[in-house]
PDB file of N, CA and C in Angstrom:
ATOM      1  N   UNK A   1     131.688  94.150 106.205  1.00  0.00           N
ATOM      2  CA  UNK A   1     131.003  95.215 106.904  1.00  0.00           C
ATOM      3  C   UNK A   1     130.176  94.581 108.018  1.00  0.00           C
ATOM      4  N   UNK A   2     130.416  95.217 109.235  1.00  0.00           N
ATOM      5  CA  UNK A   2     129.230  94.507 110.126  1.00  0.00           C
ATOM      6  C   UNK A   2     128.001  94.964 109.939  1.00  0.00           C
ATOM      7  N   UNK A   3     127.163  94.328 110.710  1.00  0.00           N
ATOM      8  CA  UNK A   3     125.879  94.649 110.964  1.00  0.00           C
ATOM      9  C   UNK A   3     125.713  95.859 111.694  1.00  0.00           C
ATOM     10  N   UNK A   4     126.252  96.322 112.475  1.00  0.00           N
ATOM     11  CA  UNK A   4     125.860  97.670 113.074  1.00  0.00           C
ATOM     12  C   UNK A   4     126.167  98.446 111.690  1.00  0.00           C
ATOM     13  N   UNK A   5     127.163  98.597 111.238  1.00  0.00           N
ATOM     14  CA  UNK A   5     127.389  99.532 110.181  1.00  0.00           C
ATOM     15  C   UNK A   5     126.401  99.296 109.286  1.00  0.00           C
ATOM     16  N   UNK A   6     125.667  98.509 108.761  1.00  0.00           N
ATOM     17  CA  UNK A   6     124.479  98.295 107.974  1.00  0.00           C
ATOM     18  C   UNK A   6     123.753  98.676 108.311  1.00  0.00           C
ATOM     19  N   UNK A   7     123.586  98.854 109.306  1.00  0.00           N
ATOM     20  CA  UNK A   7     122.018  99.352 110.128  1.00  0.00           C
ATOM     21  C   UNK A   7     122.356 100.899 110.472  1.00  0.00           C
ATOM     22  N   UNK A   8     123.058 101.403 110.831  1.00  0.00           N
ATOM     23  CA  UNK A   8     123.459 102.407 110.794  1.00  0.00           C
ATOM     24  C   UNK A   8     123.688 103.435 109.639  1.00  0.00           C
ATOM     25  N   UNK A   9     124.242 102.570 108.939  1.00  0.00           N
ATOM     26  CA  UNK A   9     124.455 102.886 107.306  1.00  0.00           C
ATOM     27  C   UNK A   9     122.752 103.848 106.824  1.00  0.00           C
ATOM     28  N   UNK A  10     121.702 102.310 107.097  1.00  0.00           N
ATOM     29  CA  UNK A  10     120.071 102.566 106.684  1.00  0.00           C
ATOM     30  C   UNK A  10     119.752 103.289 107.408  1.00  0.00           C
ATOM     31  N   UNK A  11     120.026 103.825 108.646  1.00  0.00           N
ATOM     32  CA  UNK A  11     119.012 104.442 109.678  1.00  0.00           C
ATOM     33  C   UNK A  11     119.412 106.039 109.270  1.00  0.00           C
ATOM     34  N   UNK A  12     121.119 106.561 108.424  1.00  0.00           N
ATOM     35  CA  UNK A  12     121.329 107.431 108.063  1.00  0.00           C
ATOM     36  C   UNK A  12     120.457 108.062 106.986  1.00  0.00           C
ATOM     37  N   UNK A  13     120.506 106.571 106.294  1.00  0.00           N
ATOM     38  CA  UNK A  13     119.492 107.078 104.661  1.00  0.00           C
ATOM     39  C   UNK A  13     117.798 107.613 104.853  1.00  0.00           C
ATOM     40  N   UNK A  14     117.733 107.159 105.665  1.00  0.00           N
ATOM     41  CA  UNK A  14     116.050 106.859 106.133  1.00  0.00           C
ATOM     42  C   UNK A  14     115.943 108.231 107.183  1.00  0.00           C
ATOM     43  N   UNK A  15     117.271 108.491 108.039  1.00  0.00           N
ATOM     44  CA  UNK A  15     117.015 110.116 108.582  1.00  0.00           C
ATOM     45  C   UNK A  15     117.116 111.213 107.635  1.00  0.00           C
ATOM     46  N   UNK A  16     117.947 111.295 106.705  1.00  0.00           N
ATOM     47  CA  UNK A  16     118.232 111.773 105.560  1.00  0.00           C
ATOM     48  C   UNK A  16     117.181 112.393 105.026  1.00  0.00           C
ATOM     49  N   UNK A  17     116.633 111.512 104.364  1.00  0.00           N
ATOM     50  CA  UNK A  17     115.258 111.620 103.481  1.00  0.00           C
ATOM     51  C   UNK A  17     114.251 112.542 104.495  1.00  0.00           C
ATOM     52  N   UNK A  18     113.946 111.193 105.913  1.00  0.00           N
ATOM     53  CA  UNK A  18     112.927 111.969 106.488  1.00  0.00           C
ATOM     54  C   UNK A  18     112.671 114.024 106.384  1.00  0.00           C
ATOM     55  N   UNK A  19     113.919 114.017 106.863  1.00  0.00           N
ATOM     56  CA  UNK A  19     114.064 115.481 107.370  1.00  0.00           C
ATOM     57  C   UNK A  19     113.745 116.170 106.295  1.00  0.00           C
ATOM     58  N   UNK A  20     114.346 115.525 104.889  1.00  0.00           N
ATOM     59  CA  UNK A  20     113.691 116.527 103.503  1.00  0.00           C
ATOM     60  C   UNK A  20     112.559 116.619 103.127  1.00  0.00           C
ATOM     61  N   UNK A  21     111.858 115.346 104.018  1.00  0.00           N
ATOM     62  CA  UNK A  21     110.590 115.337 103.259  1.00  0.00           C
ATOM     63  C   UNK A  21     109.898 116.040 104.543  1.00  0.00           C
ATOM     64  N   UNK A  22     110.152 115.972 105.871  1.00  0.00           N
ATOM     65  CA  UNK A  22     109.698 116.912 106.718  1.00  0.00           C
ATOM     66  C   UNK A  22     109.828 118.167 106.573  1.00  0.00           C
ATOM     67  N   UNK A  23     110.678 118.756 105.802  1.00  0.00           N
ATOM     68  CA  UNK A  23     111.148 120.160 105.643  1.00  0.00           C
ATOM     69  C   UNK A  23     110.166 121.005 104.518  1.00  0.00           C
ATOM     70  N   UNK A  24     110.127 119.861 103.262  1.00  0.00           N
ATOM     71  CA  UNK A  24     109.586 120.187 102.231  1.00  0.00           C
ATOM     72  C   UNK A  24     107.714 120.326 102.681  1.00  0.00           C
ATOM     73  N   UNK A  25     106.876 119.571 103.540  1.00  0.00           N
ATOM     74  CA  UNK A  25     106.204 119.653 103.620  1.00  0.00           C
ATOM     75  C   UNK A  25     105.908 120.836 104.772  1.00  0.00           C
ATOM     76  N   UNK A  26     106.707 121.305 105.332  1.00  0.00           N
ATOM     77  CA  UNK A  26     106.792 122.481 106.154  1.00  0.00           C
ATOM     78  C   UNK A  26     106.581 123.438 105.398  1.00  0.00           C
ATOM     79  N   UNK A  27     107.173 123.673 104.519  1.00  0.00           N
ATOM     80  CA  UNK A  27     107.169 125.028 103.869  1.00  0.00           C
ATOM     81  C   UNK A  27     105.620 124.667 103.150  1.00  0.00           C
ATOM     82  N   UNK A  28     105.285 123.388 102.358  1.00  0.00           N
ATOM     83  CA  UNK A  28     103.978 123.709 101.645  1.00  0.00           C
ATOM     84  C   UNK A  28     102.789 124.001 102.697  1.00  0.00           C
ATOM     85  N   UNK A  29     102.941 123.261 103.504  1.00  0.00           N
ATOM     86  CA  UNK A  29     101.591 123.713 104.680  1.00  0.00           C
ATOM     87  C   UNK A  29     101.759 124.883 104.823  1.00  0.00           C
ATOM     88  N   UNK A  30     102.855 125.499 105.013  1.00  0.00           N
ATOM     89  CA  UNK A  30     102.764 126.895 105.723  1.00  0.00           C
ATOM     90  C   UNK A  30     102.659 128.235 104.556  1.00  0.00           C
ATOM     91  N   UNK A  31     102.499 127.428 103.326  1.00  0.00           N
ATOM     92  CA  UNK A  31     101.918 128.755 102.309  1.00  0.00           C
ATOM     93  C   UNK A  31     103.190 129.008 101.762  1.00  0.00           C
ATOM     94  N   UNK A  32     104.434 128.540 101.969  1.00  0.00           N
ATOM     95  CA  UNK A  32     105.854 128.985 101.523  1.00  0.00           C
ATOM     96  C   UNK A  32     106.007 128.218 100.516  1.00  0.00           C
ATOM     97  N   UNK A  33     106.969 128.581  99.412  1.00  0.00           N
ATOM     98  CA  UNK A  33     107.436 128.062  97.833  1.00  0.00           C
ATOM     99  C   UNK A  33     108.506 127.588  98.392  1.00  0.00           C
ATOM    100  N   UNK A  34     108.801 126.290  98.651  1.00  0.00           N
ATOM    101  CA  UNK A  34     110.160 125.775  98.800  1.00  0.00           C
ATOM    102  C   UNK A  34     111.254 125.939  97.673  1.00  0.00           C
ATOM    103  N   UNK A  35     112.610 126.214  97.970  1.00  0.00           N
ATOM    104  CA  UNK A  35     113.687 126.228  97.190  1.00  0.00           C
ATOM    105  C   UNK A  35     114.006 125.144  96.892  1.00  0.00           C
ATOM    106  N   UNK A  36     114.838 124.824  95.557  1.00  0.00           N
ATOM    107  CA  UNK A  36     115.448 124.096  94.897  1.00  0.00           C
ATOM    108  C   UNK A  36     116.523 122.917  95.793  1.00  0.00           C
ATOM    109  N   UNK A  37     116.820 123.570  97.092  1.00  0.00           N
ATOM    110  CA  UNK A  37     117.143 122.845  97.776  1.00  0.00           C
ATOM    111  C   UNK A  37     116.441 121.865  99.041  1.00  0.00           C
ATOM    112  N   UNK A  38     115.191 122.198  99.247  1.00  0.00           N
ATOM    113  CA  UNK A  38     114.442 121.310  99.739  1.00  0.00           C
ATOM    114  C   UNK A  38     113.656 121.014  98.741  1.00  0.00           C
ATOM    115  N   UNK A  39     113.503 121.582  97.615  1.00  0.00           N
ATOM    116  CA  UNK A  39     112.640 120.141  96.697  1.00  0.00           C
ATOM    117  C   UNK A  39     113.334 118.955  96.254  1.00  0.00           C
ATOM    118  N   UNK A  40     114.834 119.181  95.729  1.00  0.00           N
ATOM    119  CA  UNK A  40     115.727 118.266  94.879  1.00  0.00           C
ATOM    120  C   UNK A  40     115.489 116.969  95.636  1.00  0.00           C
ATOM    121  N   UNK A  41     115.818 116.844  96.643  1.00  0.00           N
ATOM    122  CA  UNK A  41     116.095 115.043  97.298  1.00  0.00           C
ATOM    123  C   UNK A  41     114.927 114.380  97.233  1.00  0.00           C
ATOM    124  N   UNK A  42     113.671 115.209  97.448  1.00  0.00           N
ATOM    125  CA  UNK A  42     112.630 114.745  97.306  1.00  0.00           C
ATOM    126  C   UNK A  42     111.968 114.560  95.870  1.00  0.00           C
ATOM    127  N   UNK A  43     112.101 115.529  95.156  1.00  0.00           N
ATOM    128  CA  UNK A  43     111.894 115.099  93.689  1.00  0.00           C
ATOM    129  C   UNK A  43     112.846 113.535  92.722  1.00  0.00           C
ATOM    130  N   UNK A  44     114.072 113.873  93.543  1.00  0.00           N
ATOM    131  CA  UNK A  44     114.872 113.118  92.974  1.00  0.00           C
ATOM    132  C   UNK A  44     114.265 111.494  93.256  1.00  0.00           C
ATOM    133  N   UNK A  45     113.608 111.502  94.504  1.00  0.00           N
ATOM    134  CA  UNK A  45     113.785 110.284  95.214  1.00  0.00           C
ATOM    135  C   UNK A  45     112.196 109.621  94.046  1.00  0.00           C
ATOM    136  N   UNK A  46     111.260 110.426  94.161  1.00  0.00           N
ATOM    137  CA  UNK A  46     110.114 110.089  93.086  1.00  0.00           C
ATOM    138  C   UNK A  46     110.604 109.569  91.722  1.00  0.00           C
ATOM    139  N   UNK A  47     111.394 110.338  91.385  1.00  0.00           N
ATOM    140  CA  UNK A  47     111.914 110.370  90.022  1.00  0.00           C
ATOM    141  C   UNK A  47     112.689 108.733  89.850  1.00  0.00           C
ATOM    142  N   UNK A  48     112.846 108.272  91.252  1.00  0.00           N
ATOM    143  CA  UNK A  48     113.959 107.223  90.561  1.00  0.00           C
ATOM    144  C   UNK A  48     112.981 105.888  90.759  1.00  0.00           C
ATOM    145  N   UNK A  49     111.606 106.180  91.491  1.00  0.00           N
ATOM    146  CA  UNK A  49     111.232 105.355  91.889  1.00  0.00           C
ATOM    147  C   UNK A  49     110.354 105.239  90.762  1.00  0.00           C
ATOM    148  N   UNK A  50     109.896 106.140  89.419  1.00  0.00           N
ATOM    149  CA  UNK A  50     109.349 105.612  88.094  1.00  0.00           C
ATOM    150  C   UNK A  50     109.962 104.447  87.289  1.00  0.00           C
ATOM    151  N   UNK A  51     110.878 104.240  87.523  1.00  0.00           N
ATOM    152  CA  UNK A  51     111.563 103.125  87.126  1.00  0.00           C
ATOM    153  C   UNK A  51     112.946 102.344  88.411  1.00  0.00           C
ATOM    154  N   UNK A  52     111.554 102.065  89.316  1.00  0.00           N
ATOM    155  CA  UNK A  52     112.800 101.207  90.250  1.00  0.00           C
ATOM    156  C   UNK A  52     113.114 100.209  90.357  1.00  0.00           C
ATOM    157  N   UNK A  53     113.758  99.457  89.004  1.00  0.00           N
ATOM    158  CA  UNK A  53     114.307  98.242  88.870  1.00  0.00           C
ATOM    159  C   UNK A  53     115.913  98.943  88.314  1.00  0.00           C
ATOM    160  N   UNK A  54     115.587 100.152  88.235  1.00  0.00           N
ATOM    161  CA  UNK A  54     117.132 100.381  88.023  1.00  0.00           C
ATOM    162  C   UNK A  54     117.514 101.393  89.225  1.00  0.00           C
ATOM    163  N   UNK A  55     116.835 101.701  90.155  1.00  0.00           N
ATOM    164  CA  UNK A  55     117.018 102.357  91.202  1.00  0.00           C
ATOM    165  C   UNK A  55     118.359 102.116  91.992  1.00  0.00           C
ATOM    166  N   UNK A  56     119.113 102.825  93.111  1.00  0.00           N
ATOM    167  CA  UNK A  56     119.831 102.282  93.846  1.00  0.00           C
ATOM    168  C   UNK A  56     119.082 101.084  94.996  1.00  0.00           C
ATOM    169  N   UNK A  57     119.940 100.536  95.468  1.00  0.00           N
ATOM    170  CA  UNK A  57     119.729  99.965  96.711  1.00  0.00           C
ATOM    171  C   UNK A  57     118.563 100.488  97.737  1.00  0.00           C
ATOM    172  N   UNK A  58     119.403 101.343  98.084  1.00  0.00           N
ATOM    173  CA  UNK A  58     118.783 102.643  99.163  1.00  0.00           C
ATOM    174  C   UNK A  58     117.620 103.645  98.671  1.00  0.00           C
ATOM    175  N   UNK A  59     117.146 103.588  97.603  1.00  0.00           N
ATOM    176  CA  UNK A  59     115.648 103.897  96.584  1.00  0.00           C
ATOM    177  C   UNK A  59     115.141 103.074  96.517  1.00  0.00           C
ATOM    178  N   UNK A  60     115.096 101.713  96.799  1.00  0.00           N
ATOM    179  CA  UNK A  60     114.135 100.768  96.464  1.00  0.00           C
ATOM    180  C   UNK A  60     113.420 100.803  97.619  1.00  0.00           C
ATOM    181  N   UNK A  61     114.403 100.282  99.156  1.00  0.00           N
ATOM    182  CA  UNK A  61     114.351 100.148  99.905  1.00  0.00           C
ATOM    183  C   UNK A  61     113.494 101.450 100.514  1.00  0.00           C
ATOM    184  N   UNK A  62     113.878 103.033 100.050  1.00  0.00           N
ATOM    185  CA  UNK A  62     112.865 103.701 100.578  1.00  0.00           C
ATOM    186  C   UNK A  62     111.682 103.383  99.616  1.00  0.00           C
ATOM    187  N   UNK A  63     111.287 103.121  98.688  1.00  0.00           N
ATOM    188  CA  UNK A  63     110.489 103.102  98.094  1.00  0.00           C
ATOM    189  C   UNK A  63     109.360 101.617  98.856  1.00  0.00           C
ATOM    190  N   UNK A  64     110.233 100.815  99.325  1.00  0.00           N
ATOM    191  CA  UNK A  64     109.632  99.596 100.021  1.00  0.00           C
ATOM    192  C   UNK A  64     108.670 100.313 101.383  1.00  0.00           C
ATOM    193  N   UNK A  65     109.446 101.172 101.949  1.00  0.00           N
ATOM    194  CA  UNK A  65     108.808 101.910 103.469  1.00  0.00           C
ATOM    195  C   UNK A  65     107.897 102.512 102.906  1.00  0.00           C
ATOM    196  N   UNK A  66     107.684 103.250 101.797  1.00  0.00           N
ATOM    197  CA  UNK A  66     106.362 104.137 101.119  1.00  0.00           C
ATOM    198  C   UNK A  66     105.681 103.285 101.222  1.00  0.00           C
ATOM    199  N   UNK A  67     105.749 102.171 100.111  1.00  0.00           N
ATOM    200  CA  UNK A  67     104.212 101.252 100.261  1.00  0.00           C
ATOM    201  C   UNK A  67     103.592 100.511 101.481  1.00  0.00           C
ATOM    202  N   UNK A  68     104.205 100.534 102.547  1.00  0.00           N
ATOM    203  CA  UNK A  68     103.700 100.460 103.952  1.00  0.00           C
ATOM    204  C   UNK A  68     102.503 101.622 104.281  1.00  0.00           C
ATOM    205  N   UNK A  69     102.502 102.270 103.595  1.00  0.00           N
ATOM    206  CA  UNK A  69     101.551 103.581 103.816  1.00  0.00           C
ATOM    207  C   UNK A  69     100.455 103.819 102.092  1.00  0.00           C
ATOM    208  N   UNK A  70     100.641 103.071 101.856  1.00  0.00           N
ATOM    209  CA  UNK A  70      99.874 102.911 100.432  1.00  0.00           C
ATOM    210  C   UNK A  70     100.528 103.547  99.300  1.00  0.00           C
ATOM    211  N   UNK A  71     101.661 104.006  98.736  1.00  0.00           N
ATOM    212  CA  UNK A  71     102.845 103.929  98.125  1.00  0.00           C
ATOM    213  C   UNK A  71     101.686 104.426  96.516  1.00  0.00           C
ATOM    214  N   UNK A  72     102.054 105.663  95.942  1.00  0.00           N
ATOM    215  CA  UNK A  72     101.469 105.851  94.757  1.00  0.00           C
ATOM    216  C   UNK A  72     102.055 105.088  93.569  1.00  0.00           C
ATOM    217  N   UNK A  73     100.982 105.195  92.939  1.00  0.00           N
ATOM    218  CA  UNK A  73     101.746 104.676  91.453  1.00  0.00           C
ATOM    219  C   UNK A  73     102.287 104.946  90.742  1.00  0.00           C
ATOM    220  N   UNK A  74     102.435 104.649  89.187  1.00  0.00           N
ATOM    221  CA  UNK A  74     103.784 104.956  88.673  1.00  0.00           C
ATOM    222  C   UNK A  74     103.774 106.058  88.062  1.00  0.00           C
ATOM    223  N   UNK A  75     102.291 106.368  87.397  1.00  0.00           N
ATOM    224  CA  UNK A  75     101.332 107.635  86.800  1.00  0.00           C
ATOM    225  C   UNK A  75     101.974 108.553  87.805  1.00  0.00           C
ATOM    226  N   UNK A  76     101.290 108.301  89.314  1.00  0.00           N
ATOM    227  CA  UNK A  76     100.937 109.442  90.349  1.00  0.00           C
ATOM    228  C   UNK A  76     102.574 110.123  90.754  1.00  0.00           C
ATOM    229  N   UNK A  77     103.560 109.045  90.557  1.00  0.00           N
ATOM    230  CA  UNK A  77     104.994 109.640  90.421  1.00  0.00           C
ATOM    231  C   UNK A  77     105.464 110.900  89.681  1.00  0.00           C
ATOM    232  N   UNK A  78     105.045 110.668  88.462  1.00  0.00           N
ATOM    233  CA  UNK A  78     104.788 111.639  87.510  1.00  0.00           C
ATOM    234  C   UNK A  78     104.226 113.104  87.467  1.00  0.00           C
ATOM    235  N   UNK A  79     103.075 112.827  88.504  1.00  0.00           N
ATOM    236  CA  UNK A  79     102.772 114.061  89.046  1.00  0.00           C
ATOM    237  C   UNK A  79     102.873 114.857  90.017  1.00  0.00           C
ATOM    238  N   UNK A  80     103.403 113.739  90.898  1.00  0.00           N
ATOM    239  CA  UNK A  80     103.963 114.413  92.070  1.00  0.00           C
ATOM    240  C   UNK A  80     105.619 115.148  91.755  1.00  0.00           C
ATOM    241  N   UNK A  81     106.176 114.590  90.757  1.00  0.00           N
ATOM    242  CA  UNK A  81     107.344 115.365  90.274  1.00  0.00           C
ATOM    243  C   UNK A  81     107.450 116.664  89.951  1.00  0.00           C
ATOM    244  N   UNK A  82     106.709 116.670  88.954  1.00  0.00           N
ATOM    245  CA  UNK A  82     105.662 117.578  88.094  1.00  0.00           C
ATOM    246  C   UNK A  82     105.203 118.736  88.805  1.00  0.00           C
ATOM    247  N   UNK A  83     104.648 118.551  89.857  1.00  0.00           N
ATOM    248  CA  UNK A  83     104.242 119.576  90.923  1.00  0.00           C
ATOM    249  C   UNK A  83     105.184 119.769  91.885  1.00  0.00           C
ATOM    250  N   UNK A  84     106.205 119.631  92.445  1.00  0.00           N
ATOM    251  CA  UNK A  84     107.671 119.812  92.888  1.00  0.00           C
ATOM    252  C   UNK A  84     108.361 120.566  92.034  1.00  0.00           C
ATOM    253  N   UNK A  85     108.955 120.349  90.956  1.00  0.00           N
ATOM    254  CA  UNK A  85     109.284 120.724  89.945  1.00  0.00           C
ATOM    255  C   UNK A  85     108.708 122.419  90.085  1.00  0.00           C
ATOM    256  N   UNK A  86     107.580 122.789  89.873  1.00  0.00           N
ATOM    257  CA  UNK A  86     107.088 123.677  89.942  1.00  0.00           C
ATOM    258  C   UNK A  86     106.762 124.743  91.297  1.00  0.00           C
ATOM    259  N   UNK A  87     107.177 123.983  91.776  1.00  0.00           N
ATOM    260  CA  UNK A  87     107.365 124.859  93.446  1.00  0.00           C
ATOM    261  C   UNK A  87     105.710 124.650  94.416  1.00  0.00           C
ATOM    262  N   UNK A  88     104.440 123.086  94.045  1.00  0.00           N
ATOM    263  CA  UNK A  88     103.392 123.646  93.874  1.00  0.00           C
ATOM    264  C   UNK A  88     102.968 121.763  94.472  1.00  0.00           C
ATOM    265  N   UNK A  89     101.831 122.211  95.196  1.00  0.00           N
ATOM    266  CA  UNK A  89     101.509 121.090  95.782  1.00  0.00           C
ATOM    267  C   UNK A  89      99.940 120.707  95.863  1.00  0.00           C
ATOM    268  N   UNK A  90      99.163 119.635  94.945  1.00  0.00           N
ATOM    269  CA  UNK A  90      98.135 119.808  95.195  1.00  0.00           C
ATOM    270  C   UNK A  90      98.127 118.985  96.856  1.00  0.00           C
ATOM    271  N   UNK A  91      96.487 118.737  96.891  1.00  0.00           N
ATOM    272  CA  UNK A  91      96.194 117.900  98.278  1.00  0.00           C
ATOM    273  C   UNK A  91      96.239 116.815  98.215  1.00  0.00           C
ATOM    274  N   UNK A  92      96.722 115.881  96.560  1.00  0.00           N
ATOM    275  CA  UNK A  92      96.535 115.019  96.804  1.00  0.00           C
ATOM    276  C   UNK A  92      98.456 114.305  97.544  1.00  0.00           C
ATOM    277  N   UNK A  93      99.226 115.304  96.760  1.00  0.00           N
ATOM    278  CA  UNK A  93     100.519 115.810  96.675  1.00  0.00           C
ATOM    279  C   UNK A  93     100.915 115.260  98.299  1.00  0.00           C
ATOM    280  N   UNK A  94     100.674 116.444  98.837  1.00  0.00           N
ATOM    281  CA  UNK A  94     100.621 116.591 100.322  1.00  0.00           C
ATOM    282  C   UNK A  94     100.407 115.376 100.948  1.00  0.00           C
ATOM    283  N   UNK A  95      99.272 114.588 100.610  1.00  0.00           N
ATOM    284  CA  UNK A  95      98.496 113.596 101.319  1.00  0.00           C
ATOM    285  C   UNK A  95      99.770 112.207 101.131  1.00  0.00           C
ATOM    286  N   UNK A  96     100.100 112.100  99.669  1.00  0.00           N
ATOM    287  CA  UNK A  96     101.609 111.150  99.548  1.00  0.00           C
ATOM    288  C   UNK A  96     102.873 111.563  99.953  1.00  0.00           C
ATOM    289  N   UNK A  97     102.973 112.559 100.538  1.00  0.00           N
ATOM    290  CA  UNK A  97     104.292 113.115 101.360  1.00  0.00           C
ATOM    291  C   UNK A  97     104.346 113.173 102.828  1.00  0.00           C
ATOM    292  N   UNK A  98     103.052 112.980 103.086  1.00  0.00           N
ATOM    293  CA  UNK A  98     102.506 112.520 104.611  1.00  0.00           C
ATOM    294  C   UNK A  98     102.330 111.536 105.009  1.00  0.00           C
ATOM    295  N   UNK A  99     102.447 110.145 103.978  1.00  0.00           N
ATOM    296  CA  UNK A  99     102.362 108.954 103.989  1.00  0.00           C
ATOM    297  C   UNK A  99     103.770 108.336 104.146  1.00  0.00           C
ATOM    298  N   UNK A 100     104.786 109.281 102.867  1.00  0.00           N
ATOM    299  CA  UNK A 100     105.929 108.864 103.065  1.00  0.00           C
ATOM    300  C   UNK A 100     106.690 109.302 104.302  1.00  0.00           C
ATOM    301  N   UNK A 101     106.326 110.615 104.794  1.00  0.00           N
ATOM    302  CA  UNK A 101     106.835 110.861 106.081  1.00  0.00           C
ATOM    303  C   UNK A 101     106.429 109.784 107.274  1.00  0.00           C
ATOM    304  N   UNK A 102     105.261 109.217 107.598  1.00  0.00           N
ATOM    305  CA  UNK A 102     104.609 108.361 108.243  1.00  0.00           C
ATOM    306  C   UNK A 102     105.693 107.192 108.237  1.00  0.00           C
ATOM    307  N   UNK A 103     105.973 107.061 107.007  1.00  0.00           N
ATOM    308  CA  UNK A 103     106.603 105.263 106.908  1.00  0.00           C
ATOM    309  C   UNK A 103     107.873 105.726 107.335  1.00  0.00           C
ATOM    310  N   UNK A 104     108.594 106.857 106.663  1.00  0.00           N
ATOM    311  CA  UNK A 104     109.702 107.215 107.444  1.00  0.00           C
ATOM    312  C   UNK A 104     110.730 107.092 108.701  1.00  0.00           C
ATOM    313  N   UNK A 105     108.854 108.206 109.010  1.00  0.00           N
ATOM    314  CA  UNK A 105     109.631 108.101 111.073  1.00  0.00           C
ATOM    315  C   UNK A 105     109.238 106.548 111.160  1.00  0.00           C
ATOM    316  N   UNK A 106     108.469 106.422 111.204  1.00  0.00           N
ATOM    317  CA  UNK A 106     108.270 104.480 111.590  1.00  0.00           C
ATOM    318  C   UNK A 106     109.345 103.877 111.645  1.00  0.00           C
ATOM    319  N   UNK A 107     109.956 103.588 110.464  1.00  0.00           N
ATOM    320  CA  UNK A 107     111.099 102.341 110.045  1.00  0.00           C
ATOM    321  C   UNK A 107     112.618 103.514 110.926  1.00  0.00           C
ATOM    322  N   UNK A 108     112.664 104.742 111.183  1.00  0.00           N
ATOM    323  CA  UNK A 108     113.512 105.412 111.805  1.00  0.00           C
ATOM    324  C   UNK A 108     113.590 105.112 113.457  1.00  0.00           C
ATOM    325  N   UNK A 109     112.282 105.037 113.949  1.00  0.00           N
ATOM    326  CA  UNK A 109     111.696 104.751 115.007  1.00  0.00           C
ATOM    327  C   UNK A 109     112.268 103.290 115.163  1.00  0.00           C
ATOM    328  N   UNK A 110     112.015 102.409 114.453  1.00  0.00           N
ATOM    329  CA  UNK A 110     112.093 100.732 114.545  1.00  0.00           C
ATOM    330  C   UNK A 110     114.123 100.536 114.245  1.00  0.00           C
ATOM    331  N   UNK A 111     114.520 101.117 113.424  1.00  0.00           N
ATOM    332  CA  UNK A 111     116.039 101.144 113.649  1.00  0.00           C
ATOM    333  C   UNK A 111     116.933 101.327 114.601  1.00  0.00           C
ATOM    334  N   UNK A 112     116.348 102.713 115.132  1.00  0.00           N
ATOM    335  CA  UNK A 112     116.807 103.323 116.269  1.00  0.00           C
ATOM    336  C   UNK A 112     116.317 102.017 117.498  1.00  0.00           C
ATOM    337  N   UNK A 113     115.594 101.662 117.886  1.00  0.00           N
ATOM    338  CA  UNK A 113     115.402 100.383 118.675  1.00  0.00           C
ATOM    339  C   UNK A 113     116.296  99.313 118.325  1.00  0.00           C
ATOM    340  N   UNK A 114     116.639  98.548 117.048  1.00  0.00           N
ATOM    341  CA  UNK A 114     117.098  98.047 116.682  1.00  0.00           C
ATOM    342  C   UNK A 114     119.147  97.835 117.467  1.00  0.00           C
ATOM    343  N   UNK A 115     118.848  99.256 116.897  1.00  0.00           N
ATOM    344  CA  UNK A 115     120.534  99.293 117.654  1.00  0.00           C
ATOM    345  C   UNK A 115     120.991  99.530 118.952  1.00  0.00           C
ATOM    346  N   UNK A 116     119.756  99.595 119.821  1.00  0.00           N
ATOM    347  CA  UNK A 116     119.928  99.846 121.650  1.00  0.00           C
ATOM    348  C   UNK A 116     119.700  98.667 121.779  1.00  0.00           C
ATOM    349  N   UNK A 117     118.923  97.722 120.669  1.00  0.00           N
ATOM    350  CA  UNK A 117     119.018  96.041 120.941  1.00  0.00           C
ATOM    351  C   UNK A 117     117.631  95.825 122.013  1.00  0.00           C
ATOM    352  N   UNK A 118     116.957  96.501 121.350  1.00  0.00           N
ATOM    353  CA  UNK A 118     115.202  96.682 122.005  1.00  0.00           C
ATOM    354  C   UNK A 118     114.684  95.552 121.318  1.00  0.00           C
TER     355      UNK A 118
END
């Protein structure tokens, strides 16, 4: 596999995510109960990161861009599921989905350079 396709490959996974987790936090700011389909990717992605030594590749690795932004713990996983799950977001909720969005666009931002060869 080349390197563009690797990088390309990541910059898919990393737009991917972003947009769910941009989407999902759209609807909670704006007072809306997100559906089952903008919570899943994002719940899922918490969920795998309670135990990410068995994670995929591409979960660790987002899980690596979270802690660039102070990355919760393994407890706070738990509850941020927990409150997804339920259609329901506290502030602290919000505040780690704004962090992960942060690291997101960043490393999306830094890829996208990457492959114009910036």
């Amino acid at each position: 596999m080349s390197d563009t396709a690797i990088v390309t490959g990541g910059y898919q996974d990393v737009r991917d995510m972003a947009k769910s987790v941009d989407r999902l936090l759209l609807d909670l700011k704006s007072g809306l109960s997100p559906d089952e389909v903008t919570i899943k990717p994002v719940v899922e992605l918490v969920e795998a990161l309670q135990d990410e030594k068995s994670a995929t590749a591409s979960t660790q690795f987002l899980g690596l861009l979270w802690g660039r932004r102070g990355r919760p713990s393994g407890s706070r996983f738990n509850e941020i599921a927990s409150e997804l799950r339920e259609h329901r977001a506290s502030s602290n909720t919000v505040k780690d989905l704004e962090d992960l969005a942060a690291a997101l666009d960043q490393e999306r931002a830094e890829i996208s350079q990457r492959m114009r060869g910036v």
